[in-house]
PDB file of N, CA and C in Angstrom:
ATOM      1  N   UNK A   1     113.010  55.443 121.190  1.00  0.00           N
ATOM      2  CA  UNK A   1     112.129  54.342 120.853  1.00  0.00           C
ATOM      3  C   UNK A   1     111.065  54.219 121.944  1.00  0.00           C
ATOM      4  N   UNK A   2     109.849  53.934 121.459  1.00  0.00           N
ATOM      5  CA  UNK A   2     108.580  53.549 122.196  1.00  0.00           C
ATOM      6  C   UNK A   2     108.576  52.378 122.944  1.00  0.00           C
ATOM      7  N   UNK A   3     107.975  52.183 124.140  1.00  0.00           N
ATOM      8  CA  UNK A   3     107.871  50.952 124.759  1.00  0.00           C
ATOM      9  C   UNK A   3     107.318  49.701 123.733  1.00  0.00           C
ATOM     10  N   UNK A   4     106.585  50.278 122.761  1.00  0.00           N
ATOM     11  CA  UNK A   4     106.111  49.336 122.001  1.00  0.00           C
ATOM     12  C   UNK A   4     107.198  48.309 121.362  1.00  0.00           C
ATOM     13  N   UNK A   5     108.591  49.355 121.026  1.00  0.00           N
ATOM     14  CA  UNK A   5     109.510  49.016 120.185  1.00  0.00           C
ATOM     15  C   UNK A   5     110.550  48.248 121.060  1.00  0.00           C
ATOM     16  N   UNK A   6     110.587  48.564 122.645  1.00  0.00           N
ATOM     17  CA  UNK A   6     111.742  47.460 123.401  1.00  0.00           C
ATOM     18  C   UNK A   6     110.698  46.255 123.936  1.00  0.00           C
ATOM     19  N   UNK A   7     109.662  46.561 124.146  1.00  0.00           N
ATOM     20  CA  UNK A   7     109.088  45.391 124.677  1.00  0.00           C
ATOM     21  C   UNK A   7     107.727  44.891 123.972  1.00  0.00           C
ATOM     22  N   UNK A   8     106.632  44.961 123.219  1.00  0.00           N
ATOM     23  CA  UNK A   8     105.830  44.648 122.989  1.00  0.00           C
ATOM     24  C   UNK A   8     105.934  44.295 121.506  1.00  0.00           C
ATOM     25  N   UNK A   9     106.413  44.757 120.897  1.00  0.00           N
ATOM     26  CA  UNK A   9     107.177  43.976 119.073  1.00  0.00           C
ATOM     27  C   UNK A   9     107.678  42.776 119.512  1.00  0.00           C
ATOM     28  N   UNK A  10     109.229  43.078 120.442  1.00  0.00           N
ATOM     29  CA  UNK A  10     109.937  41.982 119.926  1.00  0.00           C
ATOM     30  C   UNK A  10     109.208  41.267 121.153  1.00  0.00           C
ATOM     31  N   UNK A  11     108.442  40.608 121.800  1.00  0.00           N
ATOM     32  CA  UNK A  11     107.607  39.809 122.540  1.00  0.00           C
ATOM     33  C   UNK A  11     106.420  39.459 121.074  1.00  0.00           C
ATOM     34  N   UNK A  12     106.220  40.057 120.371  1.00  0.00           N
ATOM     35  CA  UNK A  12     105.276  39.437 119.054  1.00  0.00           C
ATOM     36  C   UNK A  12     106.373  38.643 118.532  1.00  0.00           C
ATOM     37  N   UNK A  13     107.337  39.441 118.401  1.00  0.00           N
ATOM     38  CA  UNK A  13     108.152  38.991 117.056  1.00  0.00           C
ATOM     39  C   UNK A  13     108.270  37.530 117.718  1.00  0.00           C
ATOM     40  N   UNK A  14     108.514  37.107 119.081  1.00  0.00           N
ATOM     41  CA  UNK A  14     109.196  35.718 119.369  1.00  0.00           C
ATOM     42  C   UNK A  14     108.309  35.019 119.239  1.00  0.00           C
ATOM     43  N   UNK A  15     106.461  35.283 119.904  1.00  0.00           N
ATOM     44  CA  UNK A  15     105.887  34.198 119.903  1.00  0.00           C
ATOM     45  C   UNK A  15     105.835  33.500 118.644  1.00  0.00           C
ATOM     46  N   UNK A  16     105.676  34.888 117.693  1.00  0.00           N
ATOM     47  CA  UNK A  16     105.008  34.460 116.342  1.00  0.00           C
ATOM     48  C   UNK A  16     105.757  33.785 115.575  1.00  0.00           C
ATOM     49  N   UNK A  17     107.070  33.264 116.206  1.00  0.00           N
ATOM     50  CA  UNK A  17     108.201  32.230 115.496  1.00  0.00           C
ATOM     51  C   UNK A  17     109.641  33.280 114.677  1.00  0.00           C
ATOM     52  N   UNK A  18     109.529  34.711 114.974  1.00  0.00           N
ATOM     53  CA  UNK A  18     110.002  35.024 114.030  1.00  0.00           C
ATOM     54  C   UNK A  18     111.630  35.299 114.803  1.00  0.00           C
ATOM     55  N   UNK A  19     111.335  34.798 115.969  1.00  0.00           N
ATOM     56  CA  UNK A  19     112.785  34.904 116.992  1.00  0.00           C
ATOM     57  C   UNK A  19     113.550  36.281 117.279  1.00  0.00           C
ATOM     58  N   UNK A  20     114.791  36.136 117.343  1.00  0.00           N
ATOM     59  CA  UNK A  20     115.288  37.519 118.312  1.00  0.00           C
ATOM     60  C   UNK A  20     116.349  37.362 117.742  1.00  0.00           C
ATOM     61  N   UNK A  21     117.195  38.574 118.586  1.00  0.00           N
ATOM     62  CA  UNK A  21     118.218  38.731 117.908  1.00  0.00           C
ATOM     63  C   UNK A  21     119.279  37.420 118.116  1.00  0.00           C
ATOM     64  N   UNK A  22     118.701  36.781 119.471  1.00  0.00           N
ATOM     65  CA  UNK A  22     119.967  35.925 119.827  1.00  0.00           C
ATOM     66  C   UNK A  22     119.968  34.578 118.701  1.00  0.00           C
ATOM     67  N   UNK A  23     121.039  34.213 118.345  1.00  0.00           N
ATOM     68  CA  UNK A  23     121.538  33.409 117.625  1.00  0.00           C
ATOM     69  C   UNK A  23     120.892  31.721 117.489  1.00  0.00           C
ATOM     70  N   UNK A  24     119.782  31.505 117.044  1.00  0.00           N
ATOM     71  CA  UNK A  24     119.468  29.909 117.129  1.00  0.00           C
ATOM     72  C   UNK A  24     118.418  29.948 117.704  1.00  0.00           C
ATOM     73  N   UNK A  25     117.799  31.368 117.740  1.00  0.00           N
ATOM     74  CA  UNK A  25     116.483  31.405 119.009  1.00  0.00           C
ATOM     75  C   UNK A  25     115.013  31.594 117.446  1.00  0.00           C
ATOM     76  N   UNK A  26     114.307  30.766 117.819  1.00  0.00           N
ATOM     77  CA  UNK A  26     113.576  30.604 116.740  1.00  0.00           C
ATOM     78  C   UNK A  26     111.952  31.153 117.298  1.00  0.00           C
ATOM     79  N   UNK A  27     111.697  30.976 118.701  1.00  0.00           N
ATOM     80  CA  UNK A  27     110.748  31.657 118.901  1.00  0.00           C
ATOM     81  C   UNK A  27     109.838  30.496 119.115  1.00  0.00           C
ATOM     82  N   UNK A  28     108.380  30.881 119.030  1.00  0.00           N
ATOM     83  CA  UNK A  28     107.411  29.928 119.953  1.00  0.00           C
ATOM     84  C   UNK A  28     106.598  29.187 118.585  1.00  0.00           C
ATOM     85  N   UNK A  29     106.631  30.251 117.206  1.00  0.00           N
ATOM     86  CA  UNK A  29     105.897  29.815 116.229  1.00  0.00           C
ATOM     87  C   UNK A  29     104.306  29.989 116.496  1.00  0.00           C
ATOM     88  N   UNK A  30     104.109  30.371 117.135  1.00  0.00           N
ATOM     89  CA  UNK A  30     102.475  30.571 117.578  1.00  0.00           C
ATOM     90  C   UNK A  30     101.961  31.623 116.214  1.00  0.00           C
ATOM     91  N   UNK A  31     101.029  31.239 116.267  1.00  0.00           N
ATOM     92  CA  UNK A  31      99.917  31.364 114.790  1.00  0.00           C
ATOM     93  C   UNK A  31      98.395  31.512 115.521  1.00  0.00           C
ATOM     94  N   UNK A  32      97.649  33.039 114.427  1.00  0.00           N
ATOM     95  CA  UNK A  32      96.555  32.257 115.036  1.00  0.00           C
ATOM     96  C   UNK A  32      95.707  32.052 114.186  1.00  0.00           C
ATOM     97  N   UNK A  33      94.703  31.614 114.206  1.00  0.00           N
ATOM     98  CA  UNK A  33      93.753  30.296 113.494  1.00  0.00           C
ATOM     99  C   UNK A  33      92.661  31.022 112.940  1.00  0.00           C
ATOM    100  N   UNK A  34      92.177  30.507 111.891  1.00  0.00           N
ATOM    101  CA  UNK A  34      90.546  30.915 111.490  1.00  0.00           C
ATOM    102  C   UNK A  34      89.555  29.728 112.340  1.00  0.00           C
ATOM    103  N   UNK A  35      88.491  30.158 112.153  1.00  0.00           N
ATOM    104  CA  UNK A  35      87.321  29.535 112.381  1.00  0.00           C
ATOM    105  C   UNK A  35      87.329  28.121 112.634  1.00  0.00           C
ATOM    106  N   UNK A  36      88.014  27.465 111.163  1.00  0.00           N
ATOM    107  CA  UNK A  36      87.754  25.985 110.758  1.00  0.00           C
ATOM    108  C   UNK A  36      88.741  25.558 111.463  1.00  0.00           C
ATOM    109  N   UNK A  37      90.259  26.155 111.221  1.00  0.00           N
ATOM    110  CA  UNK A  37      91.509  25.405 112.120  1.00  0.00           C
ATOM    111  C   UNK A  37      91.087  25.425 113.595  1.00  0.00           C
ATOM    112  N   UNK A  38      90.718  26.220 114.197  1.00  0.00           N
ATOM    113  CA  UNK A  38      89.983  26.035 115.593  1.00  0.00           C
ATOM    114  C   UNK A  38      89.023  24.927 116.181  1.00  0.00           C
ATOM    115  N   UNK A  39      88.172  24.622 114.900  1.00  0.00           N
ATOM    116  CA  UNK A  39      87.487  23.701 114.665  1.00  0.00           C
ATOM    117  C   UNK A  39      87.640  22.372 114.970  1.00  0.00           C
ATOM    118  N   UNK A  40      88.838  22.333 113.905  1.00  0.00           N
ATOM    119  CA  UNK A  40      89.735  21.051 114.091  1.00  0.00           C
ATOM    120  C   UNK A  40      90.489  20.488 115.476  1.00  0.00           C
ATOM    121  N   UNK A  41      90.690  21.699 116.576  1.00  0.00           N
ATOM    122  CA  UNK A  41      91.479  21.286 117.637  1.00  0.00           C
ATOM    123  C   UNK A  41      90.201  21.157 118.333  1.00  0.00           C
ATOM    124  N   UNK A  42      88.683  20.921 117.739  1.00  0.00           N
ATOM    125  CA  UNK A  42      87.564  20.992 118.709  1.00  0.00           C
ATOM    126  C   UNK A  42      87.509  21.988 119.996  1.00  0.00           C
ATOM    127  N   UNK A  43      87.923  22.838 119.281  1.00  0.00           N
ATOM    128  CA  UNK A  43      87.524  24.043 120.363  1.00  0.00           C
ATOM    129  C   UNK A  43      86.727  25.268 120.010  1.00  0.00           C
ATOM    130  N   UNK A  44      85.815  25.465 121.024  1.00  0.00           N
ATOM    131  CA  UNK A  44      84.892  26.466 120.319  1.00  0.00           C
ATOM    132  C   UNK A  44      85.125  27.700 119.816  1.00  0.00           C
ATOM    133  N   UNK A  45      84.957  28.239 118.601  1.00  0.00           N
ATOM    134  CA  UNK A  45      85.107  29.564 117.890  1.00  0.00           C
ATOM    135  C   UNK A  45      85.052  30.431 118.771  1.00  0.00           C
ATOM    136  N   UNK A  46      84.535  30.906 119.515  1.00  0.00           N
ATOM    137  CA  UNK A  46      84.351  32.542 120.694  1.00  0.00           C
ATOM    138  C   UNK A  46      84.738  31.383 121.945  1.00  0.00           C
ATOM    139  N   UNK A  47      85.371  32.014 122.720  1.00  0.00           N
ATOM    140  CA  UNK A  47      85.199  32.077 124.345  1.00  0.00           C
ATOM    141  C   UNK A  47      84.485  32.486 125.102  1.00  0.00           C
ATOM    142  N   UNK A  48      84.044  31.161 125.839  1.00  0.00           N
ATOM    143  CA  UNK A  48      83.044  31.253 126.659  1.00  0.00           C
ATOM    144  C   UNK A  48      83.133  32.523 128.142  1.00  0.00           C
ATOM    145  N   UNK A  49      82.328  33.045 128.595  1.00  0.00           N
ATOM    146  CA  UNK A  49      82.405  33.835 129.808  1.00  0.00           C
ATOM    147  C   UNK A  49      82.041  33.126 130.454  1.00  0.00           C
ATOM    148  N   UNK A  50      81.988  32.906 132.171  1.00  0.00           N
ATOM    149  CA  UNK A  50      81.437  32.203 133.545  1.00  0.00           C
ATOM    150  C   UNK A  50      80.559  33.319 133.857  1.00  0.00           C
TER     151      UNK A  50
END
């Protein structure tokens, strides 16, 4: 298995809510947003650079 497959999946798999193997672990649920839902948390569509 690829590094992708011990560490960089299941690190998606948790944020994105979809949890792990351990028992009751549900994960962070993180989602990400279009345009308008971004909108709504009044935050600007692109990120700004300094």
């Amino acid at each position: 298995m690829s590094e992708s497959g011990y560490v960089e999946l299941p690190v998606i798999a948790w944020l994105s809510g979809h949890g792990s193997a351990t028992p009751g672990n549900q994960g962070l649920g993180w989602t990400y947003r279009d345009e308008s839902a971004i909108a709504a948390f009044g935050r600007p569509p692109v990120d700004r650079q300094p």
